[in-house]
Protein backbone atom coordinates (compact mmCIF):
# COMPACT_ATOMS: atom_id res chain seq x y z
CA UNK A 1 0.00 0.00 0.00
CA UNK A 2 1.30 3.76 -0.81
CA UNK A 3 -0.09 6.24 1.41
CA UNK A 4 -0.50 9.60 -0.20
CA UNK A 5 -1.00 13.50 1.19
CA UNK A 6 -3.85 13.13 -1.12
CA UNK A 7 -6.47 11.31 0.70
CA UNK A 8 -9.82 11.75 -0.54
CA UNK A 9 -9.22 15.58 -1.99
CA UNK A 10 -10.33 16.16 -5.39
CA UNK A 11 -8.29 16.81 -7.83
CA UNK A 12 -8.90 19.66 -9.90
CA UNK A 13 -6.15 19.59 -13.03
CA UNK A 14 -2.74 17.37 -13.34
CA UNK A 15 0.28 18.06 -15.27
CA UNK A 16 3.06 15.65 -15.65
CA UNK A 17 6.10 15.43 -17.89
CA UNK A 18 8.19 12.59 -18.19
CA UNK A 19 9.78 12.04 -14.72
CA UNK A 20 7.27 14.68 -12.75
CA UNK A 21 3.98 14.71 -11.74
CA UNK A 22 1.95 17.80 -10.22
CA UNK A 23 -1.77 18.74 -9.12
CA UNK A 24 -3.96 21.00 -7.82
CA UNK A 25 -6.88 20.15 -5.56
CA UNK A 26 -10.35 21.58 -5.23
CA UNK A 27 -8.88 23.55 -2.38
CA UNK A 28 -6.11 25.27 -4.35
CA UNK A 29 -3.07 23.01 -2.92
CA UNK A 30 -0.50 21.77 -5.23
CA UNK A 31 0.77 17.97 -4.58
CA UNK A 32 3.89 16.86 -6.09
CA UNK A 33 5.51 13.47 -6.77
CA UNK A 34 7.53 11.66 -9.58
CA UNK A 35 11.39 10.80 -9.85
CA UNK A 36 13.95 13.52 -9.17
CA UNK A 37 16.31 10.96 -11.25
CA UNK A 38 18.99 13.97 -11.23
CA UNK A 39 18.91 14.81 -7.61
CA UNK A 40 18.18 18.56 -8.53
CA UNK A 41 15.09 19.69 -6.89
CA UNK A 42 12.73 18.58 -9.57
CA UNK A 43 9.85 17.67 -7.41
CA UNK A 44 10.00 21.22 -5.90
CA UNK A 45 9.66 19.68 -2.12
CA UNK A 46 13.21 20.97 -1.12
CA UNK A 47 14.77 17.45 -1.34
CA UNK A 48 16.19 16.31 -3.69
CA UNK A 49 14.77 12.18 -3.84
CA UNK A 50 12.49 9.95 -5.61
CA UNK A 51 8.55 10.57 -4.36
CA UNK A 52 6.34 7.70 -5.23
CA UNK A 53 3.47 9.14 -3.71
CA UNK A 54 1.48 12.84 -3.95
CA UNK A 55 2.50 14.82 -0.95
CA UNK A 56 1.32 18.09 -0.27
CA UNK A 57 4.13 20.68 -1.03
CA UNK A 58 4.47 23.21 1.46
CA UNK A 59 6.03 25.66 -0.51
CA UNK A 60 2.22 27.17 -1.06
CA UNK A 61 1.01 26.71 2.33
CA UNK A 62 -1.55 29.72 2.91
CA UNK A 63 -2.00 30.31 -0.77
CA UNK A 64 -4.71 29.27 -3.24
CA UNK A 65 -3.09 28.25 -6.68
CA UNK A 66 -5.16 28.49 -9.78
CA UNK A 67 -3.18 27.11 -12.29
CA UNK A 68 -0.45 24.90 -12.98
CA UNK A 69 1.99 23.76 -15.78
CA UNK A 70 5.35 21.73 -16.38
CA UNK A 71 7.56 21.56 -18.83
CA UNK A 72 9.94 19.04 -20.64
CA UNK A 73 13.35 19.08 -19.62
């Protein structure tokens, strides 16, 4: 079993590229996961490691996000 940030939250879009995947819930909070294969920060969590499961970044804690996009490397 994977647990996940997610829970039962809705999600409202999803953008992914190759080794990164993003979303936004109805409530406006972005959750990131994929494979930060080049240890650079991909992911956008502050650490710099594989995530095989959403997790809620904190880096918009307090904020509503509208929108979201990725793009290839």
């Amino acid at each position: 079993m994977i647990n996940s940030d997610l829970g039962s939250k809705k999600i409202k879009k999803l953008v992914c590229n190759n080794d990164v995947i993003h979303s936004i819930s109805e409530d406006g909070q972005v959750y990131s996961w994929g494979n930060d294969r080049d240890k650079t920060g991909l992911l956008g969590l502050g650490l710099n490691y594989n995530q095989p499961s959403p997790v809620l970044n904190t880096n918009f804690t307090n904020k509503k996000i509208i929108d979201i996009s990725l793009s290839e490397k």
